[in-house]
Each structure stands twice: as C-alpha cells, then as structure tokens.
PDB file of N, CA and C in Angstrom:
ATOM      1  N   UNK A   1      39.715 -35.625 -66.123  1.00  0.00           N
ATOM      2  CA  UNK A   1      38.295 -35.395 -65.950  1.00  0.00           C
ATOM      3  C   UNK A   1      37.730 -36.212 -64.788  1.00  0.00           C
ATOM      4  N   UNK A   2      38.398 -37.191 -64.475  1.00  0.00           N
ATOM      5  CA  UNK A   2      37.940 -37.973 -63.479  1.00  0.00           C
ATOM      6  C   UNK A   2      37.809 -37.377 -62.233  1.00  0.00           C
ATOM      7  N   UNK A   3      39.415 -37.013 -61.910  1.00  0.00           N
ATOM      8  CA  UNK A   3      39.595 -35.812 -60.693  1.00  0.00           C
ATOM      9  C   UNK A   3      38.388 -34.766 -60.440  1.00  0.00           C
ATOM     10  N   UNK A   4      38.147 -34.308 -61.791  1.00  0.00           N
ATOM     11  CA  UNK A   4      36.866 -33.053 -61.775  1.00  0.00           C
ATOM     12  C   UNK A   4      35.582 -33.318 -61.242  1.00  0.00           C
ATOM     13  N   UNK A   5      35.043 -34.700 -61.476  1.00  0.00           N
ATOM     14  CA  UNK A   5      34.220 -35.240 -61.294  1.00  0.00           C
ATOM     15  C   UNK A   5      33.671 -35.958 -59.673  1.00  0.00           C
ATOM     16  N   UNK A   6      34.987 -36.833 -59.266  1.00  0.00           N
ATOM     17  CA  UNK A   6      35.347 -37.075 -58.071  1.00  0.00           C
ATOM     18  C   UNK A   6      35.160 -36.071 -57.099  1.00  0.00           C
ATOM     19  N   UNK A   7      35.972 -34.899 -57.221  1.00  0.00           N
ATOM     20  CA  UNK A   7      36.143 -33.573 -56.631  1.00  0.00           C
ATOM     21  C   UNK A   7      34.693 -32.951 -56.526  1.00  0.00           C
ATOM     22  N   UNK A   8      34.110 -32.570 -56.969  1.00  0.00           N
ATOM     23  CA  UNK A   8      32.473 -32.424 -57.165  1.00  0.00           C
ATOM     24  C   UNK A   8      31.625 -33.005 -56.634  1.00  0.00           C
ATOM     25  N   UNK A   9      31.737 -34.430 -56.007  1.00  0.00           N
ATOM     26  CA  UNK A   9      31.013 -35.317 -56.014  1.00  0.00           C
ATOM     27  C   UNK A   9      31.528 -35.115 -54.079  1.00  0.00           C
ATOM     28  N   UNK A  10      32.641 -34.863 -53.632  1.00  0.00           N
ATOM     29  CA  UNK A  10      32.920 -34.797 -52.521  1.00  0.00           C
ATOM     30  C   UNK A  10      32.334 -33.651 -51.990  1.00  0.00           C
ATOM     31  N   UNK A  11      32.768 -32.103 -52.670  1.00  0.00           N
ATOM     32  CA  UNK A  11      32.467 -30.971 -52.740  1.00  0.00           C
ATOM     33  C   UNK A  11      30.726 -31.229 -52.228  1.00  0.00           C
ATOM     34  N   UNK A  12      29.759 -31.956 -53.044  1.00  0.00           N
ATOM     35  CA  UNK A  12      28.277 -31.686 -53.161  1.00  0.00           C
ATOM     36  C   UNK A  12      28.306 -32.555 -51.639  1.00  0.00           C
ATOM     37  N   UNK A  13      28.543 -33.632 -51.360  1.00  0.00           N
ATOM     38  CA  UNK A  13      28.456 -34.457 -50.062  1.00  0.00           C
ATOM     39  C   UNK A  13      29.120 -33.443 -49.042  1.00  0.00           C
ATOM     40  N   UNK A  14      30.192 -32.579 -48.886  1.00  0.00           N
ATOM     41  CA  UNK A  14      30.292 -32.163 -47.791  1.00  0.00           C
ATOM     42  C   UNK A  14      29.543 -30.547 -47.415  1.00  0.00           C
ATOM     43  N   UNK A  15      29.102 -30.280 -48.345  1.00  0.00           N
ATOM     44  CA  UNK A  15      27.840 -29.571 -48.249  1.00  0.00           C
ATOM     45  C   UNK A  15      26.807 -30.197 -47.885  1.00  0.00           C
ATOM     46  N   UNK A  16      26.268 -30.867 -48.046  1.00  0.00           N
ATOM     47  CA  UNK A  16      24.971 -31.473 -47.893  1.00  0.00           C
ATOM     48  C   UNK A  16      25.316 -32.045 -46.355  1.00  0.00           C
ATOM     49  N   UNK A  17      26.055 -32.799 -45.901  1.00  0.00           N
ATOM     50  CA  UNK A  17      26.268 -33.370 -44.884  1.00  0.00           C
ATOM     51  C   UNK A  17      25.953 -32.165 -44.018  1.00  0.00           C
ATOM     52  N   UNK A  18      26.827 -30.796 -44.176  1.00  0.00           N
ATOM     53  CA  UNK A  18      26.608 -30.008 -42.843  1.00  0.00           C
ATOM     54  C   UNK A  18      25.400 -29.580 -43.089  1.00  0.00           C
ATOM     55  N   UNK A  19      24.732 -29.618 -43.819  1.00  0.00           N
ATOM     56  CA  UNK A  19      23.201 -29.031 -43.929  1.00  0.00           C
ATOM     57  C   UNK A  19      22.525 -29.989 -43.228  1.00  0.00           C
ATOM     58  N   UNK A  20      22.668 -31.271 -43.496  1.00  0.00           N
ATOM     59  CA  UNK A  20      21.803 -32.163 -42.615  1.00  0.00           C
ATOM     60  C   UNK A  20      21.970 -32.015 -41.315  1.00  0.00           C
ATOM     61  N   UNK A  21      23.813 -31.907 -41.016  1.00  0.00           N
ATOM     62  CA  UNK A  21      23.654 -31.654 -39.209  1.00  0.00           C
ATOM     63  C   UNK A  21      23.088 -30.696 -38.706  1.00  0.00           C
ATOM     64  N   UNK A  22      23.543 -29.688 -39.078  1.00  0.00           N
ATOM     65  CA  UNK A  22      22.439 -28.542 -39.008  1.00  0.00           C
ATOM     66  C   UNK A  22      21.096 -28.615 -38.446  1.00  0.00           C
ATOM     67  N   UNK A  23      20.407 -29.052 -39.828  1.00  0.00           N
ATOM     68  CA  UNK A  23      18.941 -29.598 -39.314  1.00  0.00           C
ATOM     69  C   UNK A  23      18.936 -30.039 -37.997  1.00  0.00           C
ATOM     70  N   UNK A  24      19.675 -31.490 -38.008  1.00  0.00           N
ATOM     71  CA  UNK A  24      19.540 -32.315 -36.673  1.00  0.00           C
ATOM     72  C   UNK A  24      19.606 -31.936 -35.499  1.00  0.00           C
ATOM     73  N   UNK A  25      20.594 -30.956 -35.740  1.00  0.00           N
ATOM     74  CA  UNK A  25      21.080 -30.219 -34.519  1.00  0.00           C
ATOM     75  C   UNK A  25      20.084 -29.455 -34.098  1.00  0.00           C
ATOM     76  N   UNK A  26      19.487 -28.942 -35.173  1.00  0.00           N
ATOM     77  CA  UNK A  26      18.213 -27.446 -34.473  1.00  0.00           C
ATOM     78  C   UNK A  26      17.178 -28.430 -34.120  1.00  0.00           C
ATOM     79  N   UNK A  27      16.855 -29.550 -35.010  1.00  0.00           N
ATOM     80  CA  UNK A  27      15.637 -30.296 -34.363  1.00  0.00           C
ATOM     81  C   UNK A  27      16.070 -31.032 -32.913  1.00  0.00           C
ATOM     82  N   UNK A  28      16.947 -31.441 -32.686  1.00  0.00           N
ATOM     83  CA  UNK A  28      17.356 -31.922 -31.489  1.00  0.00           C
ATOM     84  C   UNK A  28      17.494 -30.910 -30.321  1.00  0.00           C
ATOM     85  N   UNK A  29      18.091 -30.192 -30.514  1.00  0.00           N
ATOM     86  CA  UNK A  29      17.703 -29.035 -29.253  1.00  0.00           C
ATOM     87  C   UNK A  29      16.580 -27.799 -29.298  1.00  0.00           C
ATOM     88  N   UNK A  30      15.393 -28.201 -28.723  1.00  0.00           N
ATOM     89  CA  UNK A  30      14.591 -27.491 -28.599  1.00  0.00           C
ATOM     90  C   UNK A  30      14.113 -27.426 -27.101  1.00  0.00           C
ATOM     91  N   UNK A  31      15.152 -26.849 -26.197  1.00  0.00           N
ATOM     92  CA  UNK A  31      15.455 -26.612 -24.867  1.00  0.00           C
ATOM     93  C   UNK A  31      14.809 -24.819 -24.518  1.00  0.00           C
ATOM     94  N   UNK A  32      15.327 -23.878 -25.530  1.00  0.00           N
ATOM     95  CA  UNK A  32      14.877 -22.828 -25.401  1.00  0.00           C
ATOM     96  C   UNK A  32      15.326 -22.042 -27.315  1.00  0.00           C
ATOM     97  N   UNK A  33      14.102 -20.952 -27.257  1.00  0.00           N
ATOM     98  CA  UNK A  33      14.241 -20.687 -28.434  1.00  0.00           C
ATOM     99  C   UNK A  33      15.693 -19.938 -28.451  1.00  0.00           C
ATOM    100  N   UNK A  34      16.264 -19.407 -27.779  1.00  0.00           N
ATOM    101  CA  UNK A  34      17.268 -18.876 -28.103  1.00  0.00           C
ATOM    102  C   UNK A  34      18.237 -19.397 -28.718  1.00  0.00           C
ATOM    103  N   UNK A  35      18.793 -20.831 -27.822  1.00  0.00           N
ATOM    104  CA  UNK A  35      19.567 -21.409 -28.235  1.00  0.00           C
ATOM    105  C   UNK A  35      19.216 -22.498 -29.470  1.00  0.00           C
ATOM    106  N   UNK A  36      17.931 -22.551 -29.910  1.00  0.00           N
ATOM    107  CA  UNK A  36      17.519 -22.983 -31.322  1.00  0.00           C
ATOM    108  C   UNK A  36      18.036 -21.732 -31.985  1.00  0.00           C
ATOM    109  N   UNK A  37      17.872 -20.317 -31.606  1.00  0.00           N
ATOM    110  CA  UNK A  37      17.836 -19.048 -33.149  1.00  0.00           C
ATOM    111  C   UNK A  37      19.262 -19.542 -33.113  1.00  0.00           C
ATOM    112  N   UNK A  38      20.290 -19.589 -31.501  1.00  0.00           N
ATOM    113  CA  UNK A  38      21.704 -19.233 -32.177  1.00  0.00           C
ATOM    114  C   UNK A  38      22.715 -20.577 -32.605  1.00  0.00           C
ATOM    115  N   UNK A  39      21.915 -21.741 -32.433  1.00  0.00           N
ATOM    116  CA  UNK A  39      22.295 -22.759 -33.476  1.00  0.00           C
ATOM    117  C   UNK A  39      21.969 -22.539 -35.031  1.00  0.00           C
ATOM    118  N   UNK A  40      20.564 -22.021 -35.147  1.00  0.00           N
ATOM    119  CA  UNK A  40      20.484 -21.847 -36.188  1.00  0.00           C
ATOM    120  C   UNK A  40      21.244 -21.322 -37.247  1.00  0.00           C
ATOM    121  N   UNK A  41      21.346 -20.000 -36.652  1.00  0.00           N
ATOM    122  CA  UNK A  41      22.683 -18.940 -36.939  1.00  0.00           C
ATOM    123  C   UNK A  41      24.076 -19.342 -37.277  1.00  0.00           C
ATOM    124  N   UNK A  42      24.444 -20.389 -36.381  1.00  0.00           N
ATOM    125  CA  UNK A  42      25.487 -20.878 -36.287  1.00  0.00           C
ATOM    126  C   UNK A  42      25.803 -21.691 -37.567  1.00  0.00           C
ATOM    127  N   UNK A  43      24.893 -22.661 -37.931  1.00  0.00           N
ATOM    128  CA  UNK A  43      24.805 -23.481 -38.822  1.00  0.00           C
ATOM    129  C   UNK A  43      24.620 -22.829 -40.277  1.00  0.00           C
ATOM    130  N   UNK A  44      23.902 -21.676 -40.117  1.00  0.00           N
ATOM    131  CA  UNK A  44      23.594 -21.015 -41.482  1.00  0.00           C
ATOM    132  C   UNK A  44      25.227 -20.186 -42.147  1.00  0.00           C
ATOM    133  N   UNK A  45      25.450 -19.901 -40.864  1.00  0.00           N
ATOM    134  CA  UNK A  45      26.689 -19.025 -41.030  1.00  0.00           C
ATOM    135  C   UNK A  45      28.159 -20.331 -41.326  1.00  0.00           C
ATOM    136  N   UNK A  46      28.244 -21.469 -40.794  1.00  0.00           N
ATOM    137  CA  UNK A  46      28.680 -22.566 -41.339  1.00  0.00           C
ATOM    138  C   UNK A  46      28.624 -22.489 -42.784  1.00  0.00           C
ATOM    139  N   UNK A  47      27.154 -22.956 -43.465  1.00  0.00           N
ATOM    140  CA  UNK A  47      26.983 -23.359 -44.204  1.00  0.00           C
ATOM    141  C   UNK A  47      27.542 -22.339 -45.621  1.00  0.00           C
ATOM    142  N   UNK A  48      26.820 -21.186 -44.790  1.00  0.00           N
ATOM    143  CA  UNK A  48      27.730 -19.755 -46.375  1.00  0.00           C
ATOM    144  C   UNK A  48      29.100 -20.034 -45.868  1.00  0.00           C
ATOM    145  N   UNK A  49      29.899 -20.149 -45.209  1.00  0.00           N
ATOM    146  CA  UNK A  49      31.230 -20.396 -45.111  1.00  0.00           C
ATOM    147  C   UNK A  49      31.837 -21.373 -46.313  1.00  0.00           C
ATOM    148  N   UNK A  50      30.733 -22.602 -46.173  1.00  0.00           N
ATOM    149  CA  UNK A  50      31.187 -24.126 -47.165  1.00  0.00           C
ATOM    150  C   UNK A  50      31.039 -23.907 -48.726  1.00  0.00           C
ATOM    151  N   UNK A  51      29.888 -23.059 -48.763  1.00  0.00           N
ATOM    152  CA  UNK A  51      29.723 -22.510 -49.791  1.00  0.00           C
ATOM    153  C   UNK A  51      30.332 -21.459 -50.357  1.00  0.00           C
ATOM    154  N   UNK A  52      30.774 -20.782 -49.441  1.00  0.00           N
ATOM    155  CA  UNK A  52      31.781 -19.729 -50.860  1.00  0.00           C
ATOM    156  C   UNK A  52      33.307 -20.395 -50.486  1.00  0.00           C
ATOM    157  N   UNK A  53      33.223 -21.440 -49.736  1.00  0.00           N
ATOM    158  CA  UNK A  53      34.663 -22.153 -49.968  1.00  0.00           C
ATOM    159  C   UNK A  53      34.613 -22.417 -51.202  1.00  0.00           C
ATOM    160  N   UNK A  54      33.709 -23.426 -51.224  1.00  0.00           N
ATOM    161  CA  UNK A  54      33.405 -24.327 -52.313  1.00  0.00           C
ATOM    162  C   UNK A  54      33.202 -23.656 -54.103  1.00  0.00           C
ATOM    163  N   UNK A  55      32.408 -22.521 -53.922  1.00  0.00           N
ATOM    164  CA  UNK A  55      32.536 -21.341 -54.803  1.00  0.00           C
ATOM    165  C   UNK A  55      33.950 -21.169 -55.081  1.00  0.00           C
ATOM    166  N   UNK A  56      35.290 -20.839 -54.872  1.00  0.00           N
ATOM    167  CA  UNK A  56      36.367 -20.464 -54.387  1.00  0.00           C
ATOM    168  C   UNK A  56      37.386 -21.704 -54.813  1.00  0.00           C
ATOM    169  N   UNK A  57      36.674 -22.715 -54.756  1.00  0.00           N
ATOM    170  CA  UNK A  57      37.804 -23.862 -54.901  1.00  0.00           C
ATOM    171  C   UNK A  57      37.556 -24.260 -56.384  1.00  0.00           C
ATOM    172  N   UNK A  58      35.946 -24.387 -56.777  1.00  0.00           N
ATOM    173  CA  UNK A  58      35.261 -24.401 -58.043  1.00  0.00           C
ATOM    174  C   UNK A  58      36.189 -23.116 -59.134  1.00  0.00           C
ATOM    175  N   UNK A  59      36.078 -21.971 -58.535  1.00  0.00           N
ATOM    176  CA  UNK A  59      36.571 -21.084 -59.645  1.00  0.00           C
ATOM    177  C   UNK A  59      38.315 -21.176 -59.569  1.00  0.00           C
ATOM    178  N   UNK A  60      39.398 -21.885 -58.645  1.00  0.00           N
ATOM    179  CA  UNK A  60      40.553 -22.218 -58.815  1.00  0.00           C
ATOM    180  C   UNK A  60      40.751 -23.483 -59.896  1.00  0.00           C
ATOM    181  N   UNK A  61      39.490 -24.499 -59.384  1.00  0.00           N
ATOM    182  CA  UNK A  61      39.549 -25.262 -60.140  1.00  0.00           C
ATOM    183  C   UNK A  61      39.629 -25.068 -61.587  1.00  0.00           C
ATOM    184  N   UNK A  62      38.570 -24.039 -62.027  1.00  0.00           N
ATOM    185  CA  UNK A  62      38.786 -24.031 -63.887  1.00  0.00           C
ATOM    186  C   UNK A  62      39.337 -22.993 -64.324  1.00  0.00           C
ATOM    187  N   UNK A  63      40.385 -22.623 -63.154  1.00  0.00           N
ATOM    188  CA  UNK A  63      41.666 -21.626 -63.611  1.00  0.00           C
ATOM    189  C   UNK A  63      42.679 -22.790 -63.609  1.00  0.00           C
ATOM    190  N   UNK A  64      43.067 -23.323 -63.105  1.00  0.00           N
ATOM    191  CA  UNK A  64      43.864 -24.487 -63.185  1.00  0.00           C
ATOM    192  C   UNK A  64      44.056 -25.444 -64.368  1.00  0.00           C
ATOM    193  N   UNK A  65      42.134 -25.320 -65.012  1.00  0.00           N
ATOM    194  CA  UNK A  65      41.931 -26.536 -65.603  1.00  0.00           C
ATOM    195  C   UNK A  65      42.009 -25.536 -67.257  1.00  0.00           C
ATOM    196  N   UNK A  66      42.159 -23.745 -67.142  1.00  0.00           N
ATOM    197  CA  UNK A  66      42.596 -23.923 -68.107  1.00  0.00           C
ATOM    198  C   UNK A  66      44.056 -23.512 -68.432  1.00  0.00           C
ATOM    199  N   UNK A  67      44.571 -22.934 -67.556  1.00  0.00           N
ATOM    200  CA  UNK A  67      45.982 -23.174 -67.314  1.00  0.00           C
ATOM    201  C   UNK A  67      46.595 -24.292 -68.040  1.00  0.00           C
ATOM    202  N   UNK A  68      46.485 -25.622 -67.486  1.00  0.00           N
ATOM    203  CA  UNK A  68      46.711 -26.878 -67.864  1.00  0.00           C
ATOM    204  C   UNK A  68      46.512 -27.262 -69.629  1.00  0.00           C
ATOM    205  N   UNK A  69      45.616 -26.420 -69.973  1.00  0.00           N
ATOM    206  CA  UNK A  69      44.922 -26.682 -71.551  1.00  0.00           C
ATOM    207  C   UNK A  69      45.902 -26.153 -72.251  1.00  0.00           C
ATOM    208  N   UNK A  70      46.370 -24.565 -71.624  1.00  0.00           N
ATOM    209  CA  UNK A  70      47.103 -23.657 -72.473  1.00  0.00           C
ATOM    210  C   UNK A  70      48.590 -23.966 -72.551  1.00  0.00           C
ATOM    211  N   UNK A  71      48.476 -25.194 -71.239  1.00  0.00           N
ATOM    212  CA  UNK A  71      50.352 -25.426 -71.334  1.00  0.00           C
ATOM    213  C   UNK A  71      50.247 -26.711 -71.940  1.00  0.00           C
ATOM    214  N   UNK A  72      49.674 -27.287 -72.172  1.00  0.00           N
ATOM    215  CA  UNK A  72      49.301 -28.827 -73.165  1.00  0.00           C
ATOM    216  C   UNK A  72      49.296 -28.200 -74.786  1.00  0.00           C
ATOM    217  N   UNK A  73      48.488 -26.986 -75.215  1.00  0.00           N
ATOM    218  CA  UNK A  73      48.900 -26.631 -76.529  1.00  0.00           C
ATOM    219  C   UNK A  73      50.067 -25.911 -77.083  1.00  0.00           C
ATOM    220  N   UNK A  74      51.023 -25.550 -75.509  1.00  0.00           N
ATOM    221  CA  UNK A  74      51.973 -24.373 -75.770  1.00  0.00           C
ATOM    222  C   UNK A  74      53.124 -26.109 -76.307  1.00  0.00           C
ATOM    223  N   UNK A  75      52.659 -27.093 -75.248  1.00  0.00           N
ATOM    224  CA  UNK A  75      53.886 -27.979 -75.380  1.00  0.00           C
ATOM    225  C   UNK A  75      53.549 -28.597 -76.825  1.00  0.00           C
ATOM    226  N   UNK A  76      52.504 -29.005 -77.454  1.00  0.00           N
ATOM    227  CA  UNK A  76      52.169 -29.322 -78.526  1.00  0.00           C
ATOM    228  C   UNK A  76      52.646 -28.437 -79.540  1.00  0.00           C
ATOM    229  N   UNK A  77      52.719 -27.091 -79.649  1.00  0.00           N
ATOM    230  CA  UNK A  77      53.380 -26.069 -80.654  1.00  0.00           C
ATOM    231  C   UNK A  77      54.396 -26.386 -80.913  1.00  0.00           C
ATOM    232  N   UNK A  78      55.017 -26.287 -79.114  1.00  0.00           N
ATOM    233  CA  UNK A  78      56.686 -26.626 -79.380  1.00  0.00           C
ATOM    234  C   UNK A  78      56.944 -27.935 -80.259  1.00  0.00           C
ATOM    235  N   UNK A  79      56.534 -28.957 -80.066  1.00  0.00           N
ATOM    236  CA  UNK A  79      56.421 -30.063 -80.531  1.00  0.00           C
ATOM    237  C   UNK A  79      56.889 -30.078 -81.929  1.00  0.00           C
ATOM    238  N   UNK A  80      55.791 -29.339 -82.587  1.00  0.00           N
ATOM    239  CA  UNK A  80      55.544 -29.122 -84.154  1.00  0.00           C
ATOM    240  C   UNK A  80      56.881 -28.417 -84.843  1.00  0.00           C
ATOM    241  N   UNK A  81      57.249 -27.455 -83.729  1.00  0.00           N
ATOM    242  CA  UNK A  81      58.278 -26.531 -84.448  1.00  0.00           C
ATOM    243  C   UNK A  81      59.289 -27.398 -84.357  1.00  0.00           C
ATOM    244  N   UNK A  82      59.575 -28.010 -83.201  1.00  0.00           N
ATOM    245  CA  UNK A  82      60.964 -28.905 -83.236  1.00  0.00           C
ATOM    246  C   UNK A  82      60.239 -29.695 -84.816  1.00  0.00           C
ATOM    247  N   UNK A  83      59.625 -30.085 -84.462  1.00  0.00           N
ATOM    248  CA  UNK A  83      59.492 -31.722 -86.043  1.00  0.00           C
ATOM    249  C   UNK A  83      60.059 -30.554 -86.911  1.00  0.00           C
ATOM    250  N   UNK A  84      59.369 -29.571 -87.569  1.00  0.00           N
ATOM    251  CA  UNK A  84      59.522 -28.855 -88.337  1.00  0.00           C
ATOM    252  C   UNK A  84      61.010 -28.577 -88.520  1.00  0.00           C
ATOM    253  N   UNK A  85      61.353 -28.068 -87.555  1.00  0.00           N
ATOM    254  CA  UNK A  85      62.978 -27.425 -87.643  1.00  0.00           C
ATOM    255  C   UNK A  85      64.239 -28.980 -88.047  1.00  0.00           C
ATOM    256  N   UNK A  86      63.467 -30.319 -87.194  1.00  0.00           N
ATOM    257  CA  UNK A  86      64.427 -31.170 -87.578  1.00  0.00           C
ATOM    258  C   UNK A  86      64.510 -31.764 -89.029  1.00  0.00           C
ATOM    259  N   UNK A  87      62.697 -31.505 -89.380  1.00  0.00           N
ATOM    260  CA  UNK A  87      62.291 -31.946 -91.349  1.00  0.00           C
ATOM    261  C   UNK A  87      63.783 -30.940 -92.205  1.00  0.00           C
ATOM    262  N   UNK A  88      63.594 -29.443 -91.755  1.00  0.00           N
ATOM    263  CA  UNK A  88      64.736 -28.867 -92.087  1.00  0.00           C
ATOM    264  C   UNK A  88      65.772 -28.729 -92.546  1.00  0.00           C
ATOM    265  N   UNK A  89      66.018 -29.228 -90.993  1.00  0.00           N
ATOM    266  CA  UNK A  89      67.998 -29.685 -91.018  1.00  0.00           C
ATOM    267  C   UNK A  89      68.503 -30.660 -91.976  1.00  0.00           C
ATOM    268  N   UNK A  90      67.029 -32.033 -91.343  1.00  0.00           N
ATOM    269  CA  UNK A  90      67.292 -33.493 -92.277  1.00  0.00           C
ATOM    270  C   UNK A  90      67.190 -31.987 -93.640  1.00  0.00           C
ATOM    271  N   UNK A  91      66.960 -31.959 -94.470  1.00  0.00           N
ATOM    272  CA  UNK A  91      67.008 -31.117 -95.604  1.00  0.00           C
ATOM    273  C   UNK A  91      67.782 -30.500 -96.639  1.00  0.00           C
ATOM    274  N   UNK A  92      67.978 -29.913 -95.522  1.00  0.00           N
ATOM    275  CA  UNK A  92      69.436 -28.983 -95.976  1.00  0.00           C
ATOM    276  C   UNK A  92      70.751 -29.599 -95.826  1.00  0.00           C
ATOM    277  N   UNK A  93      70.612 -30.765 -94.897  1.00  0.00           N
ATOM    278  CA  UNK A  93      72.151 -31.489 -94.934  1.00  0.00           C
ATOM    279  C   UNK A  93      71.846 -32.401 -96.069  1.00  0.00           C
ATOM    280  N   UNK A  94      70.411 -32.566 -96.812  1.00  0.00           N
ATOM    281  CA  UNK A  94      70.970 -33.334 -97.785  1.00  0.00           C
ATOM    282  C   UNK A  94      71.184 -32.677 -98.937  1.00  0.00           C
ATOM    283  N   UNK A  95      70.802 -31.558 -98.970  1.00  0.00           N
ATOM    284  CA  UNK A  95      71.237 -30.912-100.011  1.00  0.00           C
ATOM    285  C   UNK A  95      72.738 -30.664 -99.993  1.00  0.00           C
ATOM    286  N   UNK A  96      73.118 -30.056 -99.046  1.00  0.00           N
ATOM    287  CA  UNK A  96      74.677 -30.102 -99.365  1.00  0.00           C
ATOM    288  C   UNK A  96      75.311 -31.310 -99.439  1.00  0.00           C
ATOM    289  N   UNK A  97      75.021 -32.516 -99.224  1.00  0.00           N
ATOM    290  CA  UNK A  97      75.478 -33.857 -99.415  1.00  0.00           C
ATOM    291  C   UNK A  97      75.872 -34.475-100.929  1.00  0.00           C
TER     292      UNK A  97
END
C-alpha cells in the first residue's frame, strides 16, 4: 500500500508541475498572440497526454493490484489443501500403524 500511495503522490506532482509550466510559459511569452494560442495548445495538448497516461497507468495499476490479491488467495488455498492433505496422511498412516 505504500507503493500505491507513493506512486500517486508522484503521479499528482508530475501533473501539476506541467500545468504550472505551462502557465509560466504562456505568461512569459507574450511576444505575439499567436505564439501565446500555439504554446497554449501545446501545453494543453501536453497536459491530456499526462493525463490519460496517468489514467492508463492508474487503471494497470488496480489490474495488477488485483491480480496480486487473486494470486495471494490462490497461494493461501493451496496452503490449506496441502495442511489438509498432510492432517490426512499423518492419519491414515496411523491407522494402519
């Protein structure tokens, strides 16, 4: 859970970061409107880029995370059946004993 958390926490900062340059960038060049619209553009079109990365990495993430769940209870089953099968054996070898 830590990872999840961490990961998120980078995810929200490197979004936000290019949004701020962005800004900076359009407020800093105001030379001609054009090249303000096609920074603008530029940056907006950046930014949906980061975002359906980020969309994209989010929905791998809790395929992964339940992946991971389903092979933690598959190994826990196994678990049980071995105990089970060895309660068994111990069992039946003492019966024939």
């Amino acid at each position: 859970m830590h990872y999840h958390s961490t990961y998120s926490i980078v995810r929200y900062h490197l979004i936000n970061k290019t949004a701020v340059f962005c800004r900076k960038s359009f407020s800093e060049r105001s030379a001609t409107p054009d090249s303000n619209f096609s920074l603008n553009q530029t940056c907006s079109k950046l930014a949906l880029q980061i975002c359906k990365l980020a969309a994209s990495l989010t929905r791998q993430e809790c395929k992964l995370e339940t992946s991971l769940k389903q092979t933690c209870r598959s190994d826990e089953v196994t678990t049980n059946l071995q105990q089970a099968s060895h309660v068994k054996l111990i069992a039946n070898i003492a019966k024939t004993e």
